[in-house]
PDB file of N, CA and C in Angstrom:
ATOM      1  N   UNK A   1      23.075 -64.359  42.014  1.00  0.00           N
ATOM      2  CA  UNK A   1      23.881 -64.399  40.810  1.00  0.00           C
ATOM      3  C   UNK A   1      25.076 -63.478  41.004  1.00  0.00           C
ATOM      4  N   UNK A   2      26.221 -63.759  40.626  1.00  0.00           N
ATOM      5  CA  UNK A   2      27.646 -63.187  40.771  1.00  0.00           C
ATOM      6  C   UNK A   2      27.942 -62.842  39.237  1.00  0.00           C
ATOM      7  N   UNK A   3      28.454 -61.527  39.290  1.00  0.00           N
ATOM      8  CA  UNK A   3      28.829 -61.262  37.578  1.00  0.00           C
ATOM      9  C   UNK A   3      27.848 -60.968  36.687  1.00  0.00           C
ATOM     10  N   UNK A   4      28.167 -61.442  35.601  1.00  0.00           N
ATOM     11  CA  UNK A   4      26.992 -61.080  34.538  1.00  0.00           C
ATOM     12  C   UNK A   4      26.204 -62.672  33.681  1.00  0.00           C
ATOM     13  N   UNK A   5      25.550 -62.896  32.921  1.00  0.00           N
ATOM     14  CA  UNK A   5      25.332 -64.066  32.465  1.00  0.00           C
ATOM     15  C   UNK A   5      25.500 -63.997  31.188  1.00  0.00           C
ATOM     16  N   UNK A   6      25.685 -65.421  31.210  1.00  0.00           N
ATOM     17  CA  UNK A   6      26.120 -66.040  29.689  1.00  0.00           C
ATOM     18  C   UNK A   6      25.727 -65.299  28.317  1.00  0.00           C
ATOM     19  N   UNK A   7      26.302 -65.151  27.258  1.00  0.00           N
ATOM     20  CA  UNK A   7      25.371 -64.700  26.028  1.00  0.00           C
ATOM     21  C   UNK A   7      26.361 -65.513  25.152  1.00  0.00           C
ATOM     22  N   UNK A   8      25.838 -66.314  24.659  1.00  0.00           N
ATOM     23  CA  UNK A   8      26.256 -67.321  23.427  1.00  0.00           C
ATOM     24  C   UNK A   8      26.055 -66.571  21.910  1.00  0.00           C
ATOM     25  N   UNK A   9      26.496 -67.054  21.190  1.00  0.00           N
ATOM     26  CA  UNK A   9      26.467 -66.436  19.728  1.00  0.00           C
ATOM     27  C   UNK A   9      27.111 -68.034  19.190  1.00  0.00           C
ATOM     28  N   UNK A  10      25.905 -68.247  18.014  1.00  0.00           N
ATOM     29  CA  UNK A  10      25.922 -69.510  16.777  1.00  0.00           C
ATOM     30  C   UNK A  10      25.317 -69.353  16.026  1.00  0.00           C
ATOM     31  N   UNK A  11      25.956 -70.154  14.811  1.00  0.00           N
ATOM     32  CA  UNK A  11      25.385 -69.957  14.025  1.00  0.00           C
ATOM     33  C   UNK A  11      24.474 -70.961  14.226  1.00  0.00           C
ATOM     34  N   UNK A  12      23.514 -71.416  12.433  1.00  0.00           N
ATOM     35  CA  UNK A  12      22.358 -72.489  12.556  1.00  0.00           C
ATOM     36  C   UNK A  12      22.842 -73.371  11.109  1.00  0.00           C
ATOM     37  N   UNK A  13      22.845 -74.483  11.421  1.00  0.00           N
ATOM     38  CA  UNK A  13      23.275 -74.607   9.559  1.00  0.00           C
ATOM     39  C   UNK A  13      22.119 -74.486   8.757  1.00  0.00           C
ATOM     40  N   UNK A  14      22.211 -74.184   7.304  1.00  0.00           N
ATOM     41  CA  UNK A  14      20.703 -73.771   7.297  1.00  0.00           C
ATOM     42  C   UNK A  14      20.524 -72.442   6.087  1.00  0.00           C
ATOM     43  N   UNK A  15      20.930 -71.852   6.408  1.00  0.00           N
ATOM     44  CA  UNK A  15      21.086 -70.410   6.265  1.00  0.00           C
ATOM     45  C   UNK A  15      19.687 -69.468   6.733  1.00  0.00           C
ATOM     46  N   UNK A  16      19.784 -68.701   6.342  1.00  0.00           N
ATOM     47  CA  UNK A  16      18.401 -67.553   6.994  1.00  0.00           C
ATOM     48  C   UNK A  16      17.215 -67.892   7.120  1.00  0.00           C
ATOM     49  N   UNK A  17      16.994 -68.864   6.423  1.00  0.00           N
ATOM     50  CA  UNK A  17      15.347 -69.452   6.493  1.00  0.00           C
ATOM     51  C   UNK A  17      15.195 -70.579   7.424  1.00  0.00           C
ATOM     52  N   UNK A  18      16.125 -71.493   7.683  1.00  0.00           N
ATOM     53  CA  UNK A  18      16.405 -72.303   8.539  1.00  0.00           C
ATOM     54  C   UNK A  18      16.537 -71.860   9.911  1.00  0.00           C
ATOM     55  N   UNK A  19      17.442 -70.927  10.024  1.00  0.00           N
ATOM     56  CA  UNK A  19      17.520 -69.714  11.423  1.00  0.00           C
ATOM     57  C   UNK A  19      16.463 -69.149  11.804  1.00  0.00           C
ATOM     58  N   UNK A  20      15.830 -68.865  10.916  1.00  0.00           N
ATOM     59  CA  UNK A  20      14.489 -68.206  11.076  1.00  0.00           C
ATOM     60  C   UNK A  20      13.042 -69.117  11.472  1.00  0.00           C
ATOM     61  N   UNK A  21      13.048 -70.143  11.064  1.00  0.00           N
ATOM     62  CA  UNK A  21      12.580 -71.458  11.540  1.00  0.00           C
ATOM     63  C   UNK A  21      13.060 -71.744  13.112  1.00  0.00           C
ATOM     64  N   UNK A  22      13.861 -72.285  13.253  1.00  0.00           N
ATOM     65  CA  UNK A  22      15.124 -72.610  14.817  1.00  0.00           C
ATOM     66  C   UNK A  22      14.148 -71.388  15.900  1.00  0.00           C
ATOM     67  N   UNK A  23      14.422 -70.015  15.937  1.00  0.00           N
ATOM     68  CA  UNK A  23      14.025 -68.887  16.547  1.00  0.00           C
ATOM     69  C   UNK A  23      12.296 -69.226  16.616  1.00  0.00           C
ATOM     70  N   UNK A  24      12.058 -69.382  15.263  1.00  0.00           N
ATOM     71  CA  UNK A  24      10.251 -69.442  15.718  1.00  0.00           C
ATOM     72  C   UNK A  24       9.874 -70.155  16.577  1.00  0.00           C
ATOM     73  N   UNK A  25      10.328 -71.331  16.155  1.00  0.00           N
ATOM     74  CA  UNK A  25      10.295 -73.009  16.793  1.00  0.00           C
ATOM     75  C   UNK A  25      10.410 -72.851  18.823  1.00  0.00           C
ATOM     76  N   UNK A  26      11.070 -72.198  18.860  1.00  0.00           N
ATOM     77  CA  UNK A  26      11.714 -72.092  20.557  1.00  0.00           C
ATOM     78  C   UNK A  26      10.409 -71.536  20.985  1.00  0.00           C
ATOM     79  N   UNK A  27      10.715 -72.038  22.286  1.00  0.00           N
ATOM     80  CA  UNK A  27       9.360 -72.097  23.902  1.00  0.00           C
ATOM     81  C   UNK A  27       9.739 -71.055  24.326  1.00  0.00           C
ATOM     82  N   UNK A  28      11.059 -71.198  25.296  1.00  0.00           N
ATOM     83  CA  UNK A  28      11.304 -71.107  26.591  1.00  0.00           C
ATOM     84  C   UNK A  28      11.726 -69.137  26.141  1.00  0.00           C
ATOM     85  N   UNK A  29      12.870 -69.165  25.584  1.00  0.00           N
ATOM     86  CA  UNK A  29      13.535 -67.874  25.081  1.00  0.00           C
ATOM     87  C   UNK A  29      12.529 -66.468  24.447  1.00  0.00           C
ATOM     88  N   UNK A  30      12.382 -65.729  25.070  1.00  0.00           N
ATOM     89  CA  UNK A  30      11.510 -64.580  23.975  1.00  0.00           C
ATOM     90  C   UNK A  30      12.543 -63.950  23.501  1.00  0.00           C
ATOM     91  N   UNK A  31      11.733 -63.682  22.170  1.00  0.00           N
ATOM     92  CA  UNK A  31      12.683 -63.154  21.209  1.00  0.00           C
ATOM     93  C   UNK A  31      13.042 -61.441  21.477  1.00  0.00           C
ATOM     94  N   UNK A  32      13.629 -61.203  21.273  1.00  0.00           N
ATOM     95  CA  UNK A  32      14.253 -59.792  21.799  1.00  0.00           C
ATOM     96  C   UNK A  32      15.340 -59.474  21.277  1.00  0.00           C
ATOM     97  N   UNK A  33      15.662 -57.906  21.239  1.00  0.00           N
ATOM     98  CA  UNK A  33      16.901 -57.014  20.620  1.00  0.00           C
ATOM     99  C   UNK A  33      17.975 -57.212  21.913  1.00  0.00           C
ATOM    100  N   UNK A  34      16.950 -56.450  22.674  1.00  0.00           N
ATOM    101  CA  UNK A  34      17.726 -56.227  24.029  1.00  0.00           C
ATOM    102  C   UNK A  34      18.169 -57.507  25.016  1.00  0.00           C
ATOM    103  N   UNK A  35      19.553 -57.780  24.799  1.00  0.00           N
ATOM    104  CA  UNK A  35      19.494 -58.834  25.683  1.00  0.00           C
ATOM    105  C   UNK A  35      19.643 -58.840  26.831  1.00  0.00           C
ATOM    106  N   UNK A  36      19.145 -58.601  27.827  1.00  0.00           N
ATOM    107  CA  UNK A  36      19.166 -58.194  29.202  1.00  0.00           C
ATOM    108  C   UNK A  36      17.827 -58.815  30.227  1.00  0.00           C
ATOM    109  N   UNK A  37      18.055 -59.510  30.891  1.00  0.00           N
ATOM    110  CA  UNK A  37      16.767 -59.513  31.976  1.00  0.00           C
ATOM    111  C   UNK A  37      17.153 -61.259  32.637  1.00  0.00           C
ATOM    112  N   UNK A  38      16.328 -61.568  33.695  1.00  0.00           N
ATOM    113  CA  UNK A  38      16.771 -62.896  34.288  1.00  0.00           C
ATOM    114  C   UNK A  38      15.727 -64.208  33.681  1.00  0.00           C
ATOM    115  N   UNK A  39      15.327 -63.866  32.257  1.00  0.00           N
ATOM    116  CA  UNK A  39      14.900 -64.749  31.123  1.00  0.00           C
ATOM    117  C   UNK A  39      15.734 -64.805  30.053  1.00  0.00           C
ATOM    118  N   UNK A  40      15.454 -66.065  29.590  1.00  0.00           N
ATOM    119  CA  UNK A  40      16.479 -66.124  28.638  1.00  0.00           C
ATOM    120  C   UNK A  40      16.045 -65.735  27.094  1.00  0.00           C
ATOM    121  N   UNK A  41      16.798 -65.295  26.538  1.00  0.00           N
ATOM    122  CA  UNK A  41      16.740 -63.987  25.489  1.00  0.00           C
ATOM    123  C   UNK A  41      16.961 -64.534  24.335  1.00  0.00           C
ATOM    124  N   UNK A  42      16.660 -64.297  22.712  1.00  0.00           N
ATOM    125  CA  UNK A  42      17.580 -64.539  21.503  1.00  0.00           C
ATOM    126  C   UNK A  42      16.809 -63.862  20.506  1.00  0.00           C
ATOM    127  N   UNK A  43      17.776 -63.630  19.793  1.00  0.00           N
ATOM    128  CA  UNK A  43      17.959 -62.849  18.870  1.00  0.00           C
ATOM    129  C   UNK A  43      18.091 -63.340  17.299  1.00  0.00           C
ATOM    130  N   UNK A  44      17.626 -63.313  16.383  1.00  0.00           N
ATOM    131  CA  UNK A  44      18.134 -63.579  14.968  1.00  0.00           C
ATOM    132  C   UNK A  44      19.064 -62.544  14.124  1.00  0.00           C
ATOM    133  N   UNK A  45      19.793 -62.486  14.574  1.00  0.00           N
ATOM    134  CA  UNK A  45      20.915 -61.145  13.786  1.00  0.00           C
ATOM    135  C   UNK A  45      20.606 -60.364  12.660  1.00  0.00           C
ATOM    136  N   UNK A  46      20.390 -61.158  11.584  1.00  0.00           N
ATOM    137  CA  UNK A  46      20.474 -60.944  10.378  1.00  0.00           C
ATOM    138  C   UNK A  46      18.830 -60.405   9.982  1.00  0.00           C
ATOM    139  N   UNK A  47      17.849 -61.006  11.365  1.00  0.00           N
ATOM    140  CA  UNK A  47      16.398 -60.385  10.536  1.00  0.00           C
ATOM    141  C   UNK A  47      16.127 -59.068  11.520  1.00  0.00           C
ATOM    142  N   UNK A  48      16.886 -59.044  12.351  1.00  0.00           N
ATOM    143  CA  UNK A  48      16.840 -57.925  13.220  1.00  0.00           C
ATOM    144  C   UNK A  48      17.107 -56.365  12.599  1.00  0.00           C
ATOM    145  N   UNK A  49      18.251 -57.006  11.899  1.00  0.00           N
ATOM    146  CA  UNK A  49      18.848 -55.587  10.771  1.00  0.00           C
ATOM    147  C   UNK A  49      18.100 -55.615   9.356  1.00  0.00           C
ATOM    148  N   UNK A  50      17.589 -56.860   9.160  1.00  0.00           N
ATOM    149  CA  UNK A  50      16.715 -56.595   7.501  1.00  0.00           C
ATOM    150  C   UNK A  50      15.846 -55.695   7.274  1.00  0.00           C
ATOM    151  N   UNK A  51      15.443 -54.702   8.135  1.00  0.00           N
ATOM    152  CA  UNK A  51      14.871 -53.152   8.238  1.00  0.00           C
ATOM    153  C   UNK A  51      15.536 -51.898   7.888  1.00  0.00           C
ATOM    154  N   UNK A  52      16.822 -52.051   8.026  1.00  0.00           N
ATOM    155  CA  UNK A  52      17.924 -51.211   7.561  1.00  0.00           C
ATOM    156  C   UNK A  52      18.938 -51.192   7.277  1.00  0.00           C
ATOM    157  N   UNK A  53      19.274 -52.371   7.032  1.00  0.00           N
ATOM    158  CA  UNK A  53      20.458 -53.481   5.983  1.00  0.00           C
ATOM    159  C   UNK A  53      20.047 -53.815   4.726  1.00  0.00           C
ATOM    160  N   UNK A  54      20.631 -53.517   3.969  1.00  0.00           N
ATOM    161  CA  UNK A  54      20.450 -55.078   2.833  1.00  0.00           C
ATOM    162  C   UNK A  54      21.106 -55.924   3.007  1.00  0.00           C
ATOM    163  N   UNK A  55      21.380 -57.260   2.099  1.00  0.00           N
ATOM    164  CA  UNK A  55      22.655 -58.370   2.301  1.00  0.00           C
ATOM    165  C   UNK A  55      23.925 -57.692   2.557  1.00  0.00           C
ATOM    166  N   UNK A  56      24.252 -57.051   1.062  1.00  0.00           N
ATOM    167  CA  UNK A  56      25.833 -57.019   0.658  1.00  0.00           C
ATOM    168  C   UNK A  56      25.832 -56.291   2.366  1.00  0.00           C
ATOM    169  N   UNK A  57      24.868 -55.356   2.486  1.00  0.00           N
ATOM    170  CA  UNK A  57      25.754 -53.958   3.796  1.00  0.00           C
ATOM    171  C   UNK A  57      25.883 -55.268   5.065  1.00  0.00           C
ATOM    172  N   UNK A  58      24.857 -56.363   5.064  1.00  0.00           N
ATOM    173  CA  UNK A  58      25.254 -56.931   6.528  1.00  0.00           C
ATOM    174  C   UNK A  58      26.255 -57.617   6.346  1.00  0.00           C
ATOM    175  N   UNK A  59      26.812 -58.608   4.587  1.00  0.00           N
ATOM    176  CA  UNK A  59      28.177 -58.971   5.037  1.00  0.00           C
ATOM    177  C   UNK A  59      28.995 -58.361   5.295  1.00  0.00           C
ATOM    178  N   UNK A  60      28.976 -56.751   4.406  1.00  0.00           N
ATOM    179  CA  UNK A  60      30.075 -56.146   4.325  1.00  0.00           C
ATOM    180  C   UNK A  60      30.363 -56.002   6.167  1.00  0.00           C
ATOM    181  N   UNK A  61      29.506 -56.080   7.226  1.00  0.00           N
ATOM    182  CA  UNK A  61      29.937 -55.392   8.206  1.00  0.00           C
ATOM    183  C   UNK A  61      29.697 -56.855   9.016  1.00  0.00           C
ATOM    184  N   UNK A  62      29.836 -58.335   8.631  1.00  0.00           N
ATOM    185  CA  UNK A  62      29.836 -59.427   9.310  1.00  0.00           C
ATOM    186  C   UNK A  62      29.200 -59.861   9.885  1.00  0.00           C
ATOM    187  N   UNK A  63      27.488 -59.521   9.840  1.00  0.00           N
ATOM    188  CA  UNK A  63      26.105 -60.398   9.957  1.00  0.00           C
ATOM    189  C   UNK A  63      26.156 -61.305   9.377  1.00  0.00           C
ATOM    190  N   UNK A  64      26.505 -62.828   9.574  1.00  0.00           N
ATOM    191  CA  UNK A  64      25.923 -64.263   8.444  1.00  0.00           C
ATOM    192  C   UNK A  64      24.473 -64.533   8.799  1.00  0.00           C
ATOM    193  N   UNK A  65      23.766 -64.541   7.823  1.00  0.00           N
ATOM    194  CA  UNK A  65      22.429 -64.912   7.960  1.00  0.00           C
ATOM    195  C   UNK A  65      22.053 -65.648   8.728  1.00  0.00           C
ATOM    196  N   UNK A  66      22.962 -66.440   9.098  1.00  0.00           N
ATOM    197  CA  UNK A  66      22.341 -67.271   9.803  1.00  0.00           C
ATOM    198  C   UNK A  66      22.731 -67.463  11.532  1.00  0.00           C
ATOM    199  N   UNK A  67      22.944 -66.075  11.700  1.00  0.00           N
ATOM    200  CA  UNK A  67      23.688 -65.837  13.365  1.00  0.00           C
ATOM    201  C   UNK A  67      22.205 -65.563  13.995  1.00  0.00           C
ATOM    202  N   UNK A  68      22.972 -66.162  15.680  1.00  0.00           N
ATOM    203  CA  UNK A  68      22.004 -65.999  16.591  1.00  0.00           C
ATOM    204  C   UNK A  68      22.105 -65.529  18.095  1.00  0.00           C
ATOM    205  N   UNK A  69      21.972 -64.834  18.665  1.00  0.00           N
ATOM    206  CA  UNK A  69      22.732 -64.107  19.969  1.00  0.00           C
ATOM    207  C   UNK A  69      21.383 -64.933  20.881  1.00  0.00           C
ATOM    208  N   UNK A  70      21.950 -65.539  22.259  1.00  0.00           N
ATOM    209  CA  UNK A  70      20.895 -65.977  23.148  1.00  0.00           C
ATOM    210  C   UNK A  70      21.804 -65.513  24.351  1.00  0.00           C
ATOM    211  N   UNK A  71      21.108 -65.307  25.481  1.00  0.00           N
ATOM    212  CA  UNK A  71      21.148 -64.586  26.481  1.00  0.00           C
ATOM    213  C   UNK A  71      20.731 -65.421  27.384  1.00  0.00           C
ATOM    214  N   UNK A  72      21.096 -66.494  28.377  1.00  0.00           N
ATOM    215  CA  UNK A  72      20.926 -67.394  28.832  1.00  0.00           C
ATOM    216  C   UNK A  72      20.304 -67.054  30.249  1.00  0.00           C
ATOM    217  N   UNK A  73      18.713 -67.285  30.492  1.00  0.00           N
ATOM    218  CA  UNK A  73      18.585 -67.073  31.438  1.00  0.00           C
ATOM    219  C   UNK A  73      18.835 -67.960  32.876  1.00  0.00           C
ATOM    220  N   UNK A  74      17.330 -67.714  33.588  1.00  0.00           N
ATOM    221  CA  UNK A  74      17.508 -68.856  34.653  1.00  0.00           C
ATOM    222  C   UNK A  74      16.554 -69.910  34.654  1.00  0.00           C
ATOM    223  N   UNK A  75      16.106 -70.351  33.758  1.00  0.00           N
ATOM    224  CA  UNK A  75      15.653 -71.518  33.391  1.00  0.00           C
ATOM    225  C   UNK A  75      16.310 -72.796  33.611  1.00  0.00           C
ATOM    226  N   UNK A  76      15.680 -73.783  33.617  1.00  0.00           N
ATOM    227  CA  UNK A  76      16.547 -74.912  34.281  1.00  0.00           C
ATOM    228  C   UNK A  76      17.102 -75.277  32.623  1.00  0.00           C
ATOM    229  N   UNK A  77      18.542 -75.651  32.492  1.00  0.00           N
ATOM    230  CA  UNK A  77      19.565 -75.985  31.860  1.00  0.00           C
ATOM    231  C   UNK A  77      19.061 -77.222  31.253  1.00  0.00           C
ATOM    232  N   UNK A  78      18.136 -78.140  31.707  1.00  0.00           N
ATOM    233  CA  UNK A  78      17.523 -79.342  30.949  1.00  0.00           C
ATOM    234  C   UNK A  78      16.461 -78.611  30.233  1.00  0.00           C
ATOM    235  N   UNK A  79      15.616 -77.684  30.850  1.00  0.00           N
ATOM    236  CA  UNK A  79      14.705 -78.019  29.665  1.00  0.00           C
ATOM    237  C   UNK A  79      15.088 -76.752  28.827  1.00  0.00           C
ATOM    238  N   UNK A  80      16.036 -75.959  29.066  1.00  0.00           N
ATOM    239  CA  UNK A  80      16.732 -74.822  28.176  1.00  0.00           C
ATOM    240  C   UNK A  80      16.940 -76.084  26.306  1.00  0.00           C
ATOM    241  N   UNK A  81      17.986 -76.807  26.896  1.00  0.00           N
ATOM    242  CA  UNK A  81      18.583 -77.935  25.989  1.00  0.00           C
ATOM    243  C   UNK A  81      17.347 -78.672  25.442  1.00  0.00           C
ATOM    244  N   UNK A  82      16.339 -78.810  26.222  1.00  0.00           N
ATOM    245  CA  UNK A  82      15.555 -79.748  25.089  1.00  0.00           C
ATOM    246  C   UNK A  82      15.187 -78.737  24.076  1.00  0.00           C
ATOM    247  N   UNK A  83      14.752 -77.760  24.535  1.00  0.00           N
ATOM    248  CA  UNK A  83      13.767 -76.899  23.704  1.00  0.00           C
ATOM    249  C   UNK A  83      14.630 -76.358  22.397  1.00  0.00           C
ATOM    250  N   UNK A  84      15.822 -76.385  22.735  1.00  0.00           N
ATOM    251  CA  UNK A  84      16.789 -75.843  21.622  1.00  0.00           C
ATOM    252  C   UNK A  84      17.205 -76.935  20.790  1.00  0.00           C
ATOM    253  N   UNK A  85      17.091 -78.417  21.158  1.00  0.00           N
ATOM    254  CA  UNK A  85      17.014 -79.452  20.615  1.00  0.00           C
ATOM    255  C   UNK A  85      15.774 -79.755  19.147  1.00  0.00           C
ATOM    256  N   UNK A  86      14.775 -79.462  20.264  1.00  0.00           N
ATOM    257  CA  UNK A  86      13.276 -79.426  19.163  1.00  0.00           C
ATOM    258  C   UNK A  86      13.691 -78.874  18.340  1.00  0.00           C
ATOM    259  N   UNK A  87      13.330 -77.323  18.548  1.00  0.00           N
ATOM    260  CA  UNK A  87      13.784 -76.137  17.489  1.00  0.00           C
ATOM    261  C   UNK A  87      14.744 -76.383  16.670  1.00  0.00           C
ATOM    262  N   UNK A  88      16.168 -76.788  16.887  1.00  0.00           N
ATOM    263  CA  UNK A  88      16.653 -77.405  15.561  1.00  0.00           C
ATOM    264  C   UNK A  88      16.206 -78.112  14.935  1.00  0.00           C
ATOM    265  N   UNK A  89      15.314 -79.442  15.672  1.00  0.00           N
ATOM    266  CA  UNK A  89      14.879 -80.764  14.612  1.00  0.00           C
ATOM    267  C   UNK A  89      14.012 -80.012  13.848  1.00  0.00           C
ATOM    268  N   UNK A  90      13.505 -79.349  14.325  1.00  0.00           N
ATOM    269  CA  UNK A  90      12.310 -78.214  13.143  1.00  0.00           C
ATOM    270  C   UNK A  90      12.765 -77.782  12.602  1.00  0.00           C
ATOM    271  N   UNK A  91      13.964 -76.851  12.510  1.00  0.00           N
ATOM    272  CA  UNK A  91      14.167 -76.122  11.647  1.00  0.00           C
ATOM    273  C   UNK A  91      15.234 -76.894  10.629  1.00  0.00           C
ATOM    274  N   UNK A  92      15.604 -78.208  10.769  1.00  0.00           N
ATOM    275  CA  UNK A  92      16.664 -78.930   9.486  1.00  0.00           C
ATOM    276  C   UNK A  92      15.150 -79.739   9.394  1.00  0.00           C
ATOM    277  N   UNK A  93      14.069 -80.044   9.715  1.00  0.00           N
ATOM    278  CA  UNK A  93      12.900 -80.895   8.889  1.00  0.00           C
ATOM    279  C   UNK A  93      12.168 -79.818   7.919  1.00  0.00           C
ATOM    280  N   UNK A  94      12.050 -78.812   7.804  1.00  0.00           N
ATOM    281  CA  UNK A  94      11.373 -78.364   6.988  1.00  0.00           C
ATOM    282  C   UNK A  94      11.971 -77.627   6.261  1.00  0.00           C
ATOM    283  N   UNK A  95      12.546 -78.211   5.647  1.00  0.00           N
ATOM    284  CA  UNK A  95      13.997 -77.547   4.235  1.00  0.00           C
ATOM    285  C   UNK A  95      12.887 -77.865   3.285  1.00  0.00           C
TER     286      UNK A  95
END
């Protein structure tokens, strides 16, 4: 590997409960603060800080509920995409 790797940031449409769904839903990714290592990583923003945030303080400082930091490891790129595929269909089916 040359450089550093990918770290994506999206949102989920949805809002926080939907995001929070999406994150559960996923295989491949462990969930983690720290994004660092040659697995691929993600994060839920907004429930990460709900320990020492409230709302207003995470908009005031530009957490949307429904953000997500992933850290792209070395997993093969097909089944990265399916699994993030599922995990959405889960998380817009159970609204």
């Amino acid at each position: 590997m040359k450089g550093g790797g990918p770290v994506i940031a999206f949102a989920v449409k949805g809002g926080y409960e939907a995001t929070s769904r999406f994150v559960a839903a996923l295989e491949l990714p462990t969930h983690a603060v720290s994004l660092g290592g040659v697995e691929s990583l993600i994060v839920h923003t907004a429930a990460m800080w709900s320990g020492t945030m409230n709302e207003a303080q995470m908009r005031a400082a530009g957490i949307p509920p429904n953000f997500v930091r992933f850290s792209v490891g070395l997993e093969h790129p097909d089944d990265l995409q399916r699994d993030l595929a599922q995990a959405l269909a889960r998380s817009e089916n159970n609204r």
